[in-house]
C-alpha atoms as a PDB file:
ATOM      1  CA  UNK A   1     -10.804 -34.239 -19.533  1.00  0.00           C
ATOM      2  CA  UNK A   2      -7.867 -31.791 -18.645  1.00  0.00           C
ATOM      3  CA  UNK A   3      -8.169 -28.021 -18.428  1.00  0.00           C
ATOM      4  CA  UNK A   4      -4.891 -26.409 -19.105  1.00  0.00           C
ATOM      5  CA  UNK A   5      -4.538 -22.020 -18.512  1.00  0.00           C
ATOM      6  CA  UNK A   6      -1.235 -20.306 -18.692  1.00  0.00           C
ATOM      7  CA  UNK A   7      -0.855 -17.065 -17.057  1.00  0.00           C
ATOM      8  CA  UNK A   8       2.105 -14.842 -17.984  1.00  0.00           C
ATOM      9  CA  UNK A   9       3.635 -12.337 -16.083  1.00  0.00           C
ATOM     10  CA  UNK A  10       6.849 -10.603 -16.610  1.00  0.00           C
ATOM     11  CA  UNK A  11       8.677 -12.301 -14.419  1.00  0.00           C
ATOM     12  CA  UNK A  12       6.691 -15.427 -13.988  1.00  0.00           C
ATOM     13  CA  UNK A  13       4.770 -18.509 -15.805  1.00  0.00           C
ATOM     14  CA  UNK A  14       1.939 -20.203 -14.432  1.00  0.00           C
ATOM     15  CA  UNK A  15       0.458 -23.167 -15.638  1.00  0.00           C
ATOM     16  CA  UNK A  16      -2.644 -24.454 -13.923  1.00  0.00           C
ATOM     17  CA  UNK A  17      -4.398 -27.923 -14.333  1.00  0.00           C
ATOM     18  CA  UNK A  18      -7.691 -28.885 -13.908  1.00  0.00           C
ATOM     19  CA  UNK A  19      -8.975 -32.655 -14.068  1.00  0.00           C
ATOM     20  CA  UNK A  20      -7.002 -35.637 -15.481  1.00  0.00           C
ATOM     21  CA  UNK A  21      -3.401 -35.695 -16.191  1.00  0.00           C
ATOM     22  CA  UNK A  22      -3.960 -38.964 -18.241  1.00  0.00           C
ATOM     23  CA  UNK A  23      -3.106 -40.662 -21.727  1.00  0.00           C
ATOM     24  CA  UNK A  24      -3.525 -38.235 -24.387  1.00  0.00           C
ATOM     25  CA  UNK A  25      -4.427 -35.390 -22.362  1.00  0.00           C
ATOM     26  CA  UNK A  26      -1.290 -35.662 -20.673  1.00  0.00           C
ATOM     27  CA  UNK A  27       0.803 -36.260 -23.645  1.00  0.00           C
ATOM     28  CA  UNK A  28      -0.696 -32.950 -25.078  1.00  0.00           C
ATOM     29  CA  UNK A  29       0.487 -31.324 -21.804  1.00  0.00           C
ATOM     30  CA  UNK A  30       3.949 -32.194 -22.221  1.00  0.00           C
ATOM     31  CA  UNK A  31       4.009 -31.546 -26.169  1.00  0.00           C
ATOM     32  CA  UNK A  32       2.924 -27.871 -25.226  1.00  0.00           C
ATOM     33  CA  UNK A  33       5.401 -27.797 -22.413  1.00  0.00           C
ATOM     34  CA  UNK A  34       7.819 -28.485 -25.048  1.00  0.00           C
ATOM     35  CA  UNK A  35       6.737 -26.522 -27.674  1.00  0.00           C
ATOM     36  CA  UNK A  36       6.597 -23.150 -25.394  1.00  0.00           C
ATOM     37  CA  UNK A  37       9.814 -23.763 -23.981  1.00  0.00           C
ATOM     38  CA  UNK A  38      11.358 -20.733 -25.393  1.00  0.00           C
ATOM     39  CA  UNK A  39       8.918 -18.422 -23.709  1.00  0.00           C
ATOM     40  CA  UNK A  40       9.778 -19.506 -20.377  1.00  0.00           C
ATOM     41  CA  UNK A  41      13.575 -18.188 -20.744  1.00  0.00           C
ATOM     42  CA  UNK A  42      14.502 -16.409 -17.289  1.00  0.00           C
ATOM     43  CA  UNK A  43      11.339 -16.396 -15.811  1.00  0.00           C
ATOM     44  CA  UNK A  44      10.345 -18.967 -13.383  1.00  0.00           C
ATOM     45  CA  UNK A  45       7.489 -21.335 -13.541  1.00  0.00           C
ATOM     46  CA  UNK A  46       4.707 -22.704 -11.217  1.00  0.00           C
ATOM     47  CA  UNK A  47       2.898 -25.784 -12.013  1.00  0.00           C
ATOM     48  CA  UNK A  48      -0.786 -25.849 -10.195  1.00  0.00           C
ATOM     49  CA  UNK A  49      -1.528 -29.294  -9.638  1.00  0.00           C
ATOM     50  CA  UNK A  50      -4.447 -28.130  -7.151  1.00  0.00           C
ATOM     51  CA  UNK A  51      -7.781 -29.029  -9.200  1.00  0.00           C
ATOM     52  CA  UNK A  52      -6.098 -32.544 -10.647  1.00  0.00           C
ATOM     53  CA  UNK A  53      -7.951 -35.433 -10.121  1.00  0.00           C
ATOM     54  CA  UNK A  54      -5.270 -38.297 -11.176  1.00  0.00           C
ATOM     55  CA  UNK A  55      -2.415 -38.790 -12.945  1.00  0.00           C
ATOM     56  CA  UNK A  56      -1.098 -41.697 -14.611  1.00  0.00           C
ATOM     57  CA  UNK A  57       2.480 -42.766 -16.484  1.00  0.00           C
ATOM     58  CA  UNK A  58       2.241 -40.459 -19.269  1.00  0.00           C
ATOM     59  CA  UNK A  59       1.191 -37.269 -16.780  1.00  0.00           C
ATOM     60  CA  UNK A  60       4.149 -38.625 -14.639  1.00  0.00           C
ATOM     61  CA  UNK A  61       6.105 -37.966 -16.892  1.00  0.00           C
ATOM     62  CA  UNK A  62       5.206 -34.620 -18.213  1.00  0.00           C
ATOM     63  CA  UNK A  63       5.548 -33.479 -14.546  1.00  0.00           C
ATOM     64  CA  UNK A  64       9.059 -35.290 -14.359  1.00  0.00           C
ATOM     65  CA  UNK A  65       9.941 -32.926 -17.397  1.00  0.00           C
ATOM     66  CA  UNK A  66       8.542 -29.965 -16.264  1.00  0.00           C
ATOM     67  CA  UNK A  67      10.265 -30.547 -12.848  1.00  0.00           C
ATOM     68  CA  UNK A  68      13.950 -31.340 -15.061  1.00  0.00           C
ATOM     69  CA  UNK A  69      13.606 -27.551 -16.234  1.00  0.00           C
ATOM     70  CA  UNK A  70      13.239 -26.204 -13.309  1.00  0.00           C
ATOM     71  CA  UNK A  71       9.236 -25.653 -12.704  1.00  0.00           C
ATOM     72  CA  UNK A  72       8.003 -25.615  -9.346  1.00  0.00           C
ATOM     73  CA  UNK A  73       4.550 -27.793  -9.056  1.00  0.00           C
ATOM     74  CA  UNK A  74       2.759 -27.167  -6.575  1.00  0.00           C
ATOM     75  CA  UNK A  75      -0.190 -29.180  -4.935  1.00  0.00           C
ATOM     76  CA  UNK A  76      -1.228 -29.555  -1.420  1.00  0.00           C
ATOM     77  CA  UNK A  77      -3.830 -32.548  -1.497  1.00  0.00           C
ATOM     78  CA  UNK A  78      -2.137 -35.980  -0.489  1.00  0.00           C
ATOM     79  CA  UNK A  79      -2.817 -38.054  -3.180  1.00  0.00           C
ATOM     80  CA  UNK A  80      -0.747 -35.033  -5.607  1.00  0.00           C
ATOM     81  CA  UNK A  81       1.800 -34.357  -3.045  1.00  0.00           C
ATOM     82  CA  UNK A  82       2.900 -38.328  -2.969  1.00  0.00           C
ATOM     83  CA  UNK A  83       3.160 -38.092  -6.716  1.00  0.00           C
ATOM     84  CA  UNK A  84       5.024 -34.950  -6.826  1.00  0.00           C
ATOM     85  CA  UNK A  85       7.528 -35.996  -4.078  1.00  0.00           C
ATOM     86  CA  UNK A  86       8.387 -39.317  -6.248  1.00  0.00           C
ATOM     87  CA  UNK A  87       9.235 -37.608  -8.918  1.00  0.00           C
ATOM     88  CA  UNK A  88      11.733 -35.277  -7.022  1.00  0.00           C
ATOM     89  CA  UNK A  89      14.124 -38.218  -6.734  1.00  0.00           C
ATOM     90  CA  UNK A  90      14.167 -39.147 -10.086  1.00  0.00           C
ATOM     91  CA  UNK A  91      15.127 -35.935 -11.390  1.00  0.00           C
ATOM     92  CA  UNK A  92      17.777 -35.358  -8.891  1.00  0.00           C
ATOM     93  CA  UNK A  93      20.028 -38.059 -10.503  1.00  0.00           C
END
């Protein structure tokens, strides 16, 4: 199960996470990511990976997107940080 709140500030987007970033909870992250796009024009946006639990391709790969546009995602526990710091390279290119 994933948990998925979006604050909104002026100025500022946050998205925070709870539980699994996996199969089709994941893909419904990403297809929201996408579909809110628009909103997130000039403001910047945090990613709160703090309360995930795991994370497989498909949430990979909605964190490689969200990292492409420019989010910062932010997690401090080990397992997240290794994740998040694989991705940075592959978005770099």
């Amino acid at each position: 199960m994933l948990r998925t709140m979006i604050a909104e500030g002026p100025f500022e987007q946050k998205w925070i996470l709870q539980g699994r970033l996996c199969g089709a909870w994941a893909a419904d992250v990403k297809e929201r990511w996408e579909r809110t796009r628009g909103t997130r024009t000039g403001c910047r946006c945090i990613v709160d990976l703090e309360d995930v639990t795991s994370v497989d391709e498909v949430g990979e790969s909605a964190l490689a997107e969200m990292a492409l546009e420019g989010a910062r995602l932010v997690a401090s526990r080990a397992y997240l940080k290794s994740i998040v710091q694989a991705l940075r390279p592959k978005h770099r290119r």
